[in-house]
C-alpha atoms as a PDB file:
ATOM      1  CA  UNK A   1      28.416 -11.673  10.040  1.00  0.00           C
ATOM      2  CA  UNK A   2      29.412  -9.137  12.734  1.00  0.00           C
ATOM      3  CA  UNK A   3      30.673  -5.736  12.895  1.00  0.00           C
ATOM      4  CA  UNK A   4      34.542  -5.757  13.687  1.00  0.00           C
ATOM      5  CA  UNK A   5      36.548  -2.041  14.136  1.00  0.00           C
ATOM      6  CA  UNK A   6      39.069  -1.366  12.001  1.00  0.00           C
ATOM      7  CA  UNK A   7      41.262   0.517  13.678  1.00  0.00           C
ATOM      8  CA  UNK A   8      43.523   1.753  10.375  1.00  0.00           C
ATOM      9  CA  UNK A   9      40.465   3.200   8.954  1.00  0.00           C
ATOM     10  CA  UNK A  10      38.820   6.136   9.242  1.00  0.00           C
ATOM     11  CA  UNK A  11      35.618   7.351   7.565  1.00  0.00           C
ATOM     12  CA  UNK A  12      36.063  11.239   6.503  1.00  0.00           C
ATOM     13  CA  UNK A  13      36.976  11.585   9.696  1.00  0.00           C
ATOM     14  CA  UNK A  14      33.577  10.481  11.332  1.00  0.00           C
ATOM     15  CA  UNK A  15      35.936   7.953  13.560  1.00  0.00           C
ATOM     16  CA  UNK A  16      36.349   4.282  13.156  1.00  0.00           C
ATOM     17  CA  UNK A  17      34.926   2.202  10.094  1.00  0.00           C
ATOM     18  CA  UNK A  18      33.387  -0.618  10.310  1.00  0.00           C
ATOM     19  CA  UNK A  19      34.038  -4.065   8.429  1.00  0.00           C
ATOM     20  CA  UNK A  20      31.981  -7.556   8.598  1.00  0.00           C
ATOM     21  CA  UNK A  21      33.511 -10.926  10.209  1.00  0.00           C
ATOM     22  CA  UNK A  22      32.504 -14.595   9.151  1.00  0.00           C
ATOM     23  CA  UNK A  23      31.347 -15.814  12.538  1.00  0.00           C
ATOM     24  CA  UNK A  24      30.952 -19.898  11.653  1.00  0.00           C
ATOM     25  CA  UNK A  25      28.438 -20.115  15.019  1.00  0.00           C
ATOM     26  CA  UNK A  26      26.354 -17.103  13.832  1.00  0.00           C
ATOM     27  CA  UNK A  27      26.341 -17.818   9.854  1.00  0.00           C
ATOM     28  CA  UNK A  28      22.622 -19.050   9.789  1.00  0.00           C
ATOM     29  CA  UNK A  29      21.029 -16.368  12.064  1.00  0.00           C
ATOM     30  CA  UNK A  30      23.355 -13.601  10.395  1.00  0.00           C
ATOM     31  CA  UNK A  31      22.133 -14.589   6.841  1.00  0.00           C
ATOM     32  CA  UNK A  32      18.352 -14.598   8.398  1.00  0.00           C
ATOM     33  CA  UNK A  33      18.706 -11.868   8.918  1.00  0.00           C
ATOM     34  CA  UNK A  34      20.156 -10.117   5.816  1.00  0.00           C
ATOM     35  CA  UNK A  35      17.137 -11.908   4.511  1.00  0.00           C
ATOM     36  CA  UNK A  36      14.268 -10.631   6.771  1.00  0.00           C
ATOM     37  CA  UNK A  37      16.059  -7.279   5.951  1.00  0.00           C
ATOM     38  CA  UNK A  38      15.133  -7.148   3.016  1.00  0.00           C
ATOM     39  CA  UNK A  39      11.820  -8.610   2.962  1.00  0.00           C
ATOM     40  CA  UNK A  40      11.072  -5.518   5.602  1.00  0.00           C
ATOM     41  CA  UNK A  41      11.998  -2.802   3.554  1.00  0.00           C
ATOM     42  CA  UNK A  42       9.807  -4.316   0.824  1.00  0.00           C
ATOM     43  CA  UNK A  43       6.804  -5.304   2.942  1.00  0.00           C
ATOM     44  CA  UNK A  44       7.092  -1.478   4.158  1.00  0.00           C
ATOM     45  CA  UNK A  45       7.598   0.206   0.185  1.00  0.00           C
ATOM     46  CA  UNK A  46       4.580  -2.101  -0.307  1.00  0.00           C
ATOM     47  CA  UNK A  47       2.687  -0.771   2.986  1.00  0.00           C
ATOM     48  CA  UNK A  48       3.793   2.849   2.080  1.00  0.00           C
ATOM     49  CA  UNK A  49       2.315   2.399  -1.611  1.00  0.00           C
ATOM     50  CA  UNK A  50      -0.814   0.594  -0.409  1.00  0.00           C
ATOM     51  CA  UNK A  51      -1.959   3.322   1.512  1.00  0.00           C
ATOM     52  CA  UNK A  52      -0.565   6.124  -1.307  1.00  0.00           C
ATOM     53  CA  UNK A  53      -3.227   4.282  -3.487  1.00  0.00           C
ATOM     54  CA  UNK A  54      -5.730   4.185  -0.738  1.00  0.00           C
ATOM     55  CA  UNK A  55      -5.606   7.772   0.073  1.00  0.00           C
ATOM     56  CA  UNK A  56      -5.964   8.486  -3.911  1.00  0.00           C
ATOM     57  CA  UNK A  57      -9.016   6.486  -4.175  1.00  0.00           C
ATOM     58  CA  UNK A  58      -7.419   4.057  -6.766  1.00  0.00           C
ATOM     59  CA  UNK A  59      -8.478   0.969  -4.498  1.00  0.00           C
ATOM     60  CA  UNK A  60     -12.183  -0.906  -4.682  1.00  0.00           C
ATOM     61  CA  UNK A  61     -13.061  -1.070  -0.724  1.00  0.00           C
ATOM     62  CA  UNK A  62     -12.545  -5.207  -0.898  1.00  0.00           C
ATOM     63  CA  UNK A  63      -9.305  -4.593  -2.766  1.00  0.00           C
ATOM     64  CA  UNK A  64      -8.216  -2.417   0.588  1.00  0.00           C
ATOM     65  CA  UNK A  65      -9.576  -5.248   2.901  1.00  0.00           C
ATOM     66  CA  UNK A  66      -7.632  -7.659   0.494  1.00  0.00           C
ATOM     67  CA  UNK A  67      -4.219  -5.297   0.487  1.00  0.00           C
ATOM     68  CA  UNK A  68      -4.647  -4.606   4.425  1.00  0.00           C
ATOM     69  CA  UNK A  69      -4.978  -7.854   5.683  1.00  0.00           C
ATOM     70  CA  UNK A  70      -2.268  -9.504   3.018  1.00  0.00           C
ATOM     71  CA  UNK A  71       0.346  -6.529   4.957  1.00  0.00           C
ATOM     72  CA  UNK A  72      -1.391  -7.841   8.534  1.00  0.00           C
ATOM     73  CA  UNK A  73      -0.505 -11.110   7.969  1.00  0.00           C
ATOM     74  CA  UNK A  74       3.297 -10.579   6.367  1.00  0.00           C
ATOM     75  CA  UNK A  75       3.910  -8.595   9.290  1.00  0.00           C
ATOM     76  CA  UNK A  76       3.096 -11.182  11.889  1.00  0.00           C
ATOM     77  CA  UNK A  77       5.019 -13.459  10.239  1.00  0.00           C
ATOM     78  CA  UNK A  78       8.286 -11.226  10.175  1.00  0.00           C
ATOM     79  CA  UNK A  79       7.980 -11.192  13.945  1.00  0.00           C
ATOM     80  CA  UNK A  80       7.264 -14.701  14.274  1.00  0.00           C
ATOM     81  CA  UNK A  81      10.453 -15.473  11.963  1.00  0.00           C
ATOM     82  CA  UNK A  82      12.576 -12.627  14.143  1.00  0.00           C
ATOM     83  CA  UNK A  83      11.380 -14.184  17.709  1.00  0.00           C
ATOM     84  CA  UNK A  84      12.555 -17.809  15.995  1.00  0.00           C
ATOM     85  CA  UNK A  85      15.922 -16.093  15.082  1.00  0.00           C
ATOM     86  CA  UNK A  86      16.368 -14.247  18.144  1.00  0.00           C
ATOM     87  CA  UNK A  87      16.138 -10.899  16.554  1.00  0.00           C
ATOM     88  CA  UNK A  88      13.852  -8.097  16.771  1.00  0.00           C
ATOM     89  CA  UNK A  89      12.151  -5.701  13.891  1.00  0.00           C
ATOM     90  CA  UNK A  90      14.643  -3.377  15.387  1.00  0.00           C
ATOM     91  CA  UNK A  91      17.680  -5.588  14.820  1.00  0.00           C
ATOM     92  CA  UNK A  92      16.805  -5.630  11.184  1.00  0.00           C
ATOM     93  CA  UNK A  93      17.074  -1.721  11.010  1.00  0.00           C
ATOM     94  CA  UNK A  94      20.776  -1.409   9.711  1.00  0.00           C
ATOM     95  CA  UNK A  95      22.994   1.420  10.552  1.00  0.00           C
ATOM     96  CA  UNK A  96      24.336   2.589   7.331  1.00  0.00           C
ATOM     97  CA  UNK A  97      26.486   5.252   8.702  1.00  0.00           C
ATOM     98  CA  UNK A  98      26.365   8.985   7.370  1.00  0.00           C
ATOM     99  CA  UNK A  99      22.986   7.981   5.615  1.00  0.00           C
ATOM    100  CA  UNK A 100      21.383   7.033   8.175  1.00  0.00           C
ATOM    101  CA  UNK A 101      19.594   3.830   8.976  1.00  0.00           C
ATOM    102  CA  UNK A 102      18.376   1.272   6.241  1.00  0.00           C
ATOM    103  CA  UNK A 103      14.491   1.560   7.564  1.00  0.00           C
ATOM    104  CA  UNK A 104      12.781   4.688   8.138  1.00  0.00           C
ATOM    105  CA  UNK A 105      12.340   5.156  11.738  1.00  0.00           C
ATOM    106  CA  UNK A 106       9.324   7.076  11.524  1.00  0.00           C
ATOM    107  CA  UNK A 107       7.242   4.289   9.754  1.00  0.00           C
ATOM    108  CA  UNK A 108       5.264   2.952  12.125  1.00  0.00           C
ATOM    109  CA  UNK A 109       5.550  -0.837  13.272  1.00  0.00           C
ATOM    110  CA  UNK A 110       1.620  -1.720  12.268  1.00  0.00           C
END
């Protein structure tokens, strides 16, 4: 899926909207990813409340080796899967207009 213009569309004025295209050559690395997407925002909610609990002391000190390396490892893997694709953690970082972007930019890429 790719971004097309629409030219007959505006968005509150903010200029030209945007609307997805079936590519048939791009289907497979499109839908990976919509998929790696997602599992990025989660593995970062999950970073972001692993270290929440850490910093309240809820964790045993193996629990936080367990957690930290679990993150490690899902991490490498997402760029493993986005080098195989062609993507980068970047690419998966959707634009979603007057909100902003889909992934905080801030979070740091651990």
């Amino acid at each position: 899926m790719t971004a097309v213009d629409d030219s007959q569309t505006t968005h509150g004025g903010r200029g030209v909207a945007q609307r997805l295209s079936v590519d048939p050559d791009t289907v497979e690395r499109d839908l990976i990813k919509l998929v790696l997407t997602i599992v990025e925002l989660l593995r970062q909610l999950m970073e972001r409340t692993a270290v929440h609990r850490v910093d309240q002391g809820d964790l045993a000190e193996d629990e936080e080796e367990r957690i930290g390396m679990t993150l490690m490892i899902l991490h490498e893997r997402m760029e493993e899967l986005c080098k195989r694709y062609g993507l980068t953690m970047d690419d998966l970082n959707l634009d979603l207009g007057p909100l902003g972007s889909l992934l905080p930019r801030d979070f740091p890429h651990t």
